[in-house]
N, C-alpha and C. Protein backbone atom coordinates (compact mmCIF):
# COMPACT_ATOMS: atom_id res chain seq x y z
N UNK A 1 35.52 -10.33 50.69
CA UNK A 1 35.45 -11.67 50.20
C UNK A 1 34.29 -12.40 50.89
N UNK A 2 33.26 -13.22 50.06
CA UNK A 2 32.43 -14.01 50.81
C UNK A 2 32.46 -15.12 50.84
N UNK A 3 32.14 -15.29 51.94
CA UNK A 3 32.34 -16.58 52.80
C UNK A 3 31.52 -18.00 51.81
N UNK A 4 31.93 -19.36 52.30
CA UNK A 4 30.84 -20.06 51.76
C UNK A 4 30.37 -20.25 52.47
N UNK A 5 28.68 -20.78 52.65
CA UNK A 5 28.15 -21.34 53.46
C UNK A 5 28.10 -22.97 53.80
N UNK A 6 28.21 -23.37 54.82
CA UNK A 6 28.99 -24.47 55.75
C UNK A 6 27.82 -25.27 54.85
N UNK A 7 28.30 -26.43 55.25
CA UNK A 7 27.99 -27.91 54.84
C UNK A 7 26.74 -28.10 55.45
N UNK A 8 26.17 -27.40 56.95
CA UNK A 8 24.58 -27.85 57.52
C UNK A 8 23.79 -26.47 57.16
N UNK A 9 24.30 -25.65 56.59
CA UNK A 9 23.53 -24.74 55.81
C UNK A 9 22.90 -24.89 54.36
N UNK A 10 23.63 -26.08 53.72
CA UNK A 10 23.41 -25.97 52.38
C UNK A 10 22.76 -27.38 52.40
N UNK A 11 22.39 -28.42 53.35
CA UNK A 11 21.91 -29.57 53.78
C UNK A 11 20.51 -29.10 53.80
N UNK A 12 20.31 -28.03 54.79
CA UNK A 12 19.29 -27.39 55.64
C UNK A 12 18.42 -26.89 54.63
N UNK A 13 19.30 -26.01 53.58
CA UNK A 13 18.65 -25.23 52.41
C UNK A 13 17.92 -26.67 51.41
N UNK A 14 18.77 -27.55 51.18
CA UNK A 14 18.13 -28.64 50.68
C UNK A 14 17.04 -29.16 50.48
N UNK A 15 17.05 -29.44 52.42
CA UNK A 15 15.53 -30.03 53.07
C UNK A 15 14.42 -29.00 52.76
N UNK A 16 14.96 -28.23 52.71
CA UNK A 16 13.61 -27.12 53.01
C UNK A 16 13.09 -26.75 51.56
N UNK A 17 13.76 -26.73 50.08
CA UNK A 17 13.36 -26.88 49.23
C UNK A 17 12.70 -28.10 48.50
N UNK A 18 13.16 -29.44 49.60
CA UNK A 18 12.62 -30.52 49.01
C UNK A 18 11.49 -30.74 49.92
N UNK A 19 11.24 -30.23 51.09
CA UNK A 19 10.29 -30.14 51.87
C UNK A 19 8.86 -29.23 50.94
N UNK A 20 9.16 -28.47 50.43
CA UNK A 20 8.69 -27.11 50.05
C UNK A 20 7.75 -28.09 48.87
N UNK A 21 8.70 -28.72 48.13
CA UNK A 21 8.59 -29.29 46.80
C UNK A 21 7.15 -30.11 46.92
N UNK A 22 7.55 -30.93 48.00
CA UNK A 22 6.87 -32.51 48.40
C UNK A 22 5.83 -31.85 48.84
N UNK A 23 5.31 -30.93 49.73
CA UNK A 23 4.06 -30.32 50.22
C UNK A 23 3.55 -29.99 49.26
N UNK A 24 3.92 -29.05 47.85
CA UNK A 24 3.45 -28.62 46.73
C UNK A 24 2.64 -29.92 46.08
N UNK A 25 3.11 -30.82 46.09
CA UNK A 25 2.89 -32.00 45.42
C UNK A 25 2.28 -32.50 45.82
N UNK A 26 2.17 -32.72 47.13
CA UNK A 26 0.56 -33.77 48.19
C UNK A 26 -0.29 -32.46 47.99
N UNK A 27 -0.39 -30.81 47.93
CA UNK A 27 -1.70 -30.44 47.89
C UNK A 27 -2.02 -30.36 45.94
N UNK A 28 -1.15 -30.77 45.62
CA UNK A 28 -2.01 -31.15 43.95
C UNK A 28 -2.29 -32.17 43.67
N UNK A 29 -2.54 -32.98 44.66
CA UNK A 29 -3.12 -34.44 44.40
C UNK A 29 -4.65 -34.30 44.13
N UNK A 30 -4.95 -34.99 43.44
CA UNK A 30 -6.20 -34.68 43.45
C UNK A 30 -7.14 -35.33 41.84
N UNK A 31 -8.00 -35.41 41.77
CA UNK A 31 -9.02 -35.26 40.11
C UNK A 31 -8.24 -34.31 39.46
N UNK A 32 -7.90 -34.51 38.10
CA UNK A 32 -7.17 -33.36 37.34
C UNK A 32 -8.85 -32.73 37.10
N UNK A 33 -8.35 -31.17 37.01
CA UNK A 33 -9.35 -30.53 36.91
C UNK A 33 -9.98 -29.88 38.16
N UNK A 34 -9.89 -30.52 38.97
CA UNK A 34 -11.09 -30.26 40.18
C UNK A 34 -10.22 -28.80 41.18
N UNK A 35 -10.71 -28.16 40.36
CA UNK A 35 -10.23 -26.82 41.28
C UNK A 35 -11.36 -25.94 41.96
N UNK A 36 -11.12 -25.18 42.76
CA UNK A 36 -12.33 -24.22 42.98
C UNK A 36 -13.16 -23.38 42.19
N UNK A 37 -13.09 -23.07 40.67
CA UNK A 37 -13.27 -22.84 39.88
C UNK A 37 -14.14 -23.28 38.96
N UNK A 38 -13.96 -24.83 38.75
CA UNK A 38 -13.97 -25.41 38.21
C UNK A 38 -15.42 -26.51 38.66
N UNK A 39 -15.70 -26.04 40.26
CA UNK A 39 -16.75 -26.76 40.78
C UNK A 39 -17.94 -26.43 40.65
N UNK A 40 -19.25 -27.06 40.69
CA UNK A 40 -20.63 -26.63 40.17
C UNK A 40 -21.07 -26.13 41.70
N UNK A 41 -22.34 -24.84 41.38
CA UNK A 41 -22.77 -24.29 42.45
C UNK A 41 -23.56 -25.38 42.76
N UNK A 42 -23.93 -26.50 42.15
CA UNK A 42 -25.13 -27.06 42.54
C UNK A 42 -24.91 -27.80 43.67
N UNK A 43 -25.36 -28.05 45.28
CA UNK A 43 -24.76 -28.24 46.34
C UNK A 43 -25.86 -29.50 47.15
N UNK A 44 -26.86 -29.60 46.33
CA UNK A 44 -26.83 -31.65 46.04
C UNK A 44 -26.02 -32.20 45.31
N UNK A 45 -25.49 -31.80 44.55
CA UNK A 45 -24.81 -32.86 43.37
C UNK A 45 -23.24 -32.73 43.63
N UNK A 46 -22.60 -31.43 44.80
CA UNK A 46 -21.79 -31.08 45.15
C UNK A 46 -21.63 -32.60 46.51
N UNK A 47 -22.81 -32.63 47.05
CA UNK A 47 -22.67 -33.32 48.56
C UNK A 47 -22.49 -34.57 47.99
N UNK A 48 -23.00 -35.55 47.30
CA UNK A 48 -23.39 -36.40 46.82
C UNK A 48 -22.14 -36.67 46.08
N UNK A 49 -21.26 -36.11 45.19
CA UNK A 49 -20.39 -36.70 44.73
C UNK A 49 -18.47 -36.38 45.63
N UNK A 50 -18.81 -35.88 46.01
CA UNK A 50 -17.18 -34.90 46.83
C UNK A 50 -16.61 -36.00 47.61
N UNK A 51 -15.53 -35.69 47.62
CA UNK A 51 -14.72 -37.18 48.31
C UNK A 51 -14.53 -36.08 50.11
N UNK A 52 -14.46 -34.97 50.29
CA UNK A 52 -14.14 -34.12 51.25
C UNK A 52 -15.49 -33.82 52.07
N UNK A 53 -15.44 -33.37 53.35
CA UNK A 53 -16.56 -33.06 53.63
C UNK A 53 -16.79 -31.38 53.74
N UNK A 54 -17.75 -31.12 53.39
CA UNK A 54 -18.32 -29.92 53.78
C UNK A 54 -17.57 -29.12 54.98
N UNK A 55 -17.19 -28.50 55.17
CA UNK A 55 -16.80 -27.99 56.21
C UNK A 55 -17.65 -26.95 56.93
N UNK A 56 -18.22 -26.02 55.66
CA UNK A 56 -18.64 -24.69 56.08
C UNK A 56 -20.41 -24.77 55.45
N UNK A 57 -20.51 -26.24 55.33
CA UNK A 57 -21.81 -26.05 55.09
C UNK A 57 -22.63 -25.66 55.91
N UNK A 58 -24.22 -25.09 55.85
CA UNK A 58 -24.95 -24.84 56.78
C UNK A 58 -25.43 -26.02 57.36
N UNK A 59 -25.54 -27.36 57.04
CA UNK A 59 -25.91 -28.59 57.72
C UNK A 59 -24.52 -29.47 58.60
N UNK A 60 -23.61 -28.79 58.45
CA UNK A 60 -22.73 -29.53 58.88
C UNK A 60 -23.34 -29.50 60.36
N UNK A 61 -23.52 -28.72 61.59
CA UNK A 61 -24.27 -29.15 62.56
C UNK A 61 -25.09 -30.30 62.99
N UNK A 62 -25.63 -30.67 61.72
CA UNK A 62 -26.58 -32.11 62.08
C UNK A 62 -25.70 -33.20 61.12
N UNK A 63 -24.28 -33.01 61.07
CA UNK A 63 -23.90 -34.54 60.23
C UNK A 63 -23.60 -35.58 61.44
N UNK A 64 -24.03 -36.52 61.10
CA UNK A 64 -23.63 -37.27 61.79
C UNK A 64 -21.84 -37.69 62.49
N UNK A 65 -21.32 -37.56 61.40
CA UNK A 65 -19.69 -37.57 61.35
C UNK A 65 -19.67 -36.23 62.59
N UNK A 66 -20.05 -35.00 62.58
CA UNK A 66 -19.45 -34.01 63.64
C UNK A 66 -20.58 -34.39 64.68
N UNK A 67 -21.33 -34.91 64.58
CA UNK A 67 -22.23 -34.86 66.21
C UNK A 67 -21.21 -36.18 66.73
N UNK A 68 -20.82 -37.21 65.97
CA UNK A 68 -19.84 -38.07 67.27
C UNK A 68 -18.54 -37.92 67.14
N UNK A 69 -17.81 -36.79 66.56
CA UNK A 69 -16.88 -36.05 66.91
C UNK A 69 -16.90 -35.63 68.32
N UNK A 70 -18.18 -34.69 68.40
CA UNK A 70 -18.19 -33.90 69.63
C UNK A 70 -18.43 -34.82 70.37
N UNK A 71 -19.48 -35.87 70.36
CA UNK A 71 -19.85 -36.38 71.67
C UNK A 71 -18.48 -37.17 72.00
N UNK A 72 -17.96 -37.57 71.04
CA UNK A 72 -16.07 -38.40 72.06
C UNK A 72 -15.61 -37.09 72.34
N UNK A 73 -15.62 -36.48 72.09
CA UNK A 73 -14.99 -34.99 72.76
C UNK A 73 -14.91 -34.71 74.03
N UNK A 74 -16.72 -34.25 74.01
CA UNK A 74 -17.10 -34.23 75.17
C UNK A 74 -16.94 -35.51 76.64
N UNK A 75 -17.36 -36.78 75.70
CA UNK A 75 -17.09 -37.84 76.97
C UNK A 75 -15.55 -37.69 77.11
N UNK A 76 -14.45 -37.65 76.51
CA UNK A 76 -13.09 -37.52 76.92
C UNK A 76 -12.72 -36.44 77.94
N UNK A 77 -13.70 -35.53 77.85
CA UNK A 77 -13.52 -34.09 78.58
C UNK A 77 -14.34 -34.41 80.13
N UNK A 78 -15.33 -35.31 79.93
CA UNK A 78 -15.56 -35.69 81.05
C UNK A 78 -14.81 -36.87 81.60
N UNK A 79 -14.79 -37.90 81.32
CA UNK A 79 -13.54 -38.68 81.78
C UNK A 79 -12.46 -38.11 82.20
N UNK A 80 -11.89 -36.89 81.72
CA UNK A 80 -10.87 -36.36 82.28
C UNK A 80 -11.24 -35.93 83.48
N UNK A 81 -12.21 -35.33 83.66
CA UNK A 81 -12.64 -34.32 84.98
C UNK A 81 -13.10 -35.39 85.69
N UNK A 82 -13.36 -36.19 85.68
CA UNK A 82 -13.84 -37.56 86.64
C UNK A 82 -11.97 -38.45 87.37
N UNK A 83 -11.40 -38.50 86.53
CA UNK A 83 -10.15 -39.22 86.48
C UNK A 83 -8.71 -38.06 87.42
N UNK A 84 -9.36 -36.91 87.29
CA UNK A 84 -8.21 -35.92 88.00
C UNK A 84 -9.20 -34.71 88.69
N UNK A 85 -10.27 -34.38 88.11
CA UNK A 85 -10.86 -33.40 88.80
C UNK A 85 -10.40 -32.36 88.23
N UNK A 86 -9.87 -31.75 87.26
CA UNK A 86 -9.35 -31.11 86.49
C UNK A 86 -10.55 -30.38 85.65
N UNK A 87 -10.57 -29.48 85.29
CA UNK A 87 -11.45 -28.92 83.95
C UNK A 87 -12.86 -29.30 83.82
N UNK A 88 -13.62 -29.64 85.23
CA UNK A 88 -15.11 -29.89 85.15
C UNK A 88 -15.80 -28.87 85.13
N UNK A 89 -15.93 -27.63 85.34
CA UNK A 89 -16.27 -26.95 84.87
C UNK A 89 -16.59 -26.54 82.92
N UNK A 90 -15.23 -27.05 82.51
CA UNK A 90 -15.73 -26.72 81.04
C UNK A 90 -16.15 -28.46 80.46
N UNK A 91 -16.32 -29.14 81.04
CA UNK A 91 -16.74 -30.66 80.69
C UNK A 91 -18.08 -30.58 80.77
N UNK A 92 -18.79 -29.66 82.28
CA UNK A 92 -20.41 -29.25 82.26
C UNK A 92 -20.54 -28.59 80.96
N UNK A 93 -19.85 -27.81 80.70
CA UNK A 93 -19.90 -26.58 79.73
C UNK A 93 -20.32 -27.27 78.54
N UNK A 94 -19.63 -27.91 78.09
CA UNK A 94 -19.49 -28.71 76.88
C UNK A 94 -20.30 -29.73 76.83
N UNK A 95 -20.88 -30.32 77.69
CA UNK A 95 -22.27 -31.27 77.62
C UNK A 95 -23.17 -30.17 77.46
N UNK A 96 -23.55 -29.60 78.21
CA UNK A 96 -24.36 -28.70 78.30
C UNK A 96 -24.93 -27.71 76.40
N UNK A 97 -23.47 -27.14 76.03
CA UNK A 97 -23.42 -27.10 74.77
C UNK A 97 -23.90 -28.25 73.57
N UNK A 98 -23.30 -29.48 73.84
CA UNK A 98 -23.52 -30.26 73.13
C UNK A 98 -24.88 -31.27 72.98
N UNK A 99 -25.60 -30.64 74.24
CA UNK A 99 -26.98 -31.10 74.13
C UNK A 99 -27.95 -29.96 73.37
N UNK A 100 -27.58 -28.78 73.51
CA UNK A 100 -28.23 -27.91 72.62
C UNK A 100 -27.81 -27.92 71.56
N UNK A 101 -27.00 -28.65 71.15
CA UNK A 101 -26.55 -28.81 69.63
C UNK A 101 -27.65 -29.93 69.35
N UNK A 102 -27.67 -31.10 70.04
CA UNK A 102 -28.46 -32.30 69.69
C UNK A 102 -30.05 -31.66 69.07
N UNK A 103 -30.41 -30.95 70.61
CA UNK A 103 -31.83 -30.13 70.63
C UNK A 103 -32.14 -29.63 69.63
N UNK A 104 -31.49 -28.81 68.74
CA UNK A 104 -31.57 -28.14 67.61
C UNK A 104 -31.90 -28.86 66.70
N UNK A 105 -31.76 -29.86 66.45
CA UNK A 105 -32.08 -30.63 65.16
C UNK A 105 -33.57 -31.33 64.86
């Protein structure tokens, strides 16, 4: 004979299908239409209109948006190592990096 399953099992099963549901639904938000498929190779007219940023572009290095990403990065990483003495070693590291990122451009 089988058992039923308890009252925080079938709660649990609930959440997790309405969890399941609701995630399905925030990643189809979007432009109807606008799928990967569906997008033009052309990658001025790609940059220029996209609400997302580039991630894996080859210029992402010189956007402005990720160069002061890193640099609060980096100053947080040094503030830390100034404030406890903690992790200065990779705070040099990471200036150090992040000026040859600047250099490059």
């Amino acid at each position: 004979m089988m058992r039923r399953p308890s009252l925080r099992t079938t709660v649990t099963l609930i959440a997790i299908v309405a969890a399941f549901g609701a995630g399905m639904m925030v990643t189809s938000l979007g432009r109807p239409g606008d799928s990967l498929s569906s997008r033009s190779d052309d990658s001025s007219d790609a940059s220029t209109t996209a609400d997302r940023r580039e991630v894996y572009s080859p210029t992402v290095l010189s956007d402005p948006h990720f160069l002061s990403q890193q640099r609060r990065n980096v100053e947080l990483l040094e503030r830390h190592c100034e404030t406890s003495a903690e992790m200065c070693a990779e705070a040099r590291a990471a200036r150090e990096a992040f000026e040859e990122l600047r250099a490059g451009d």
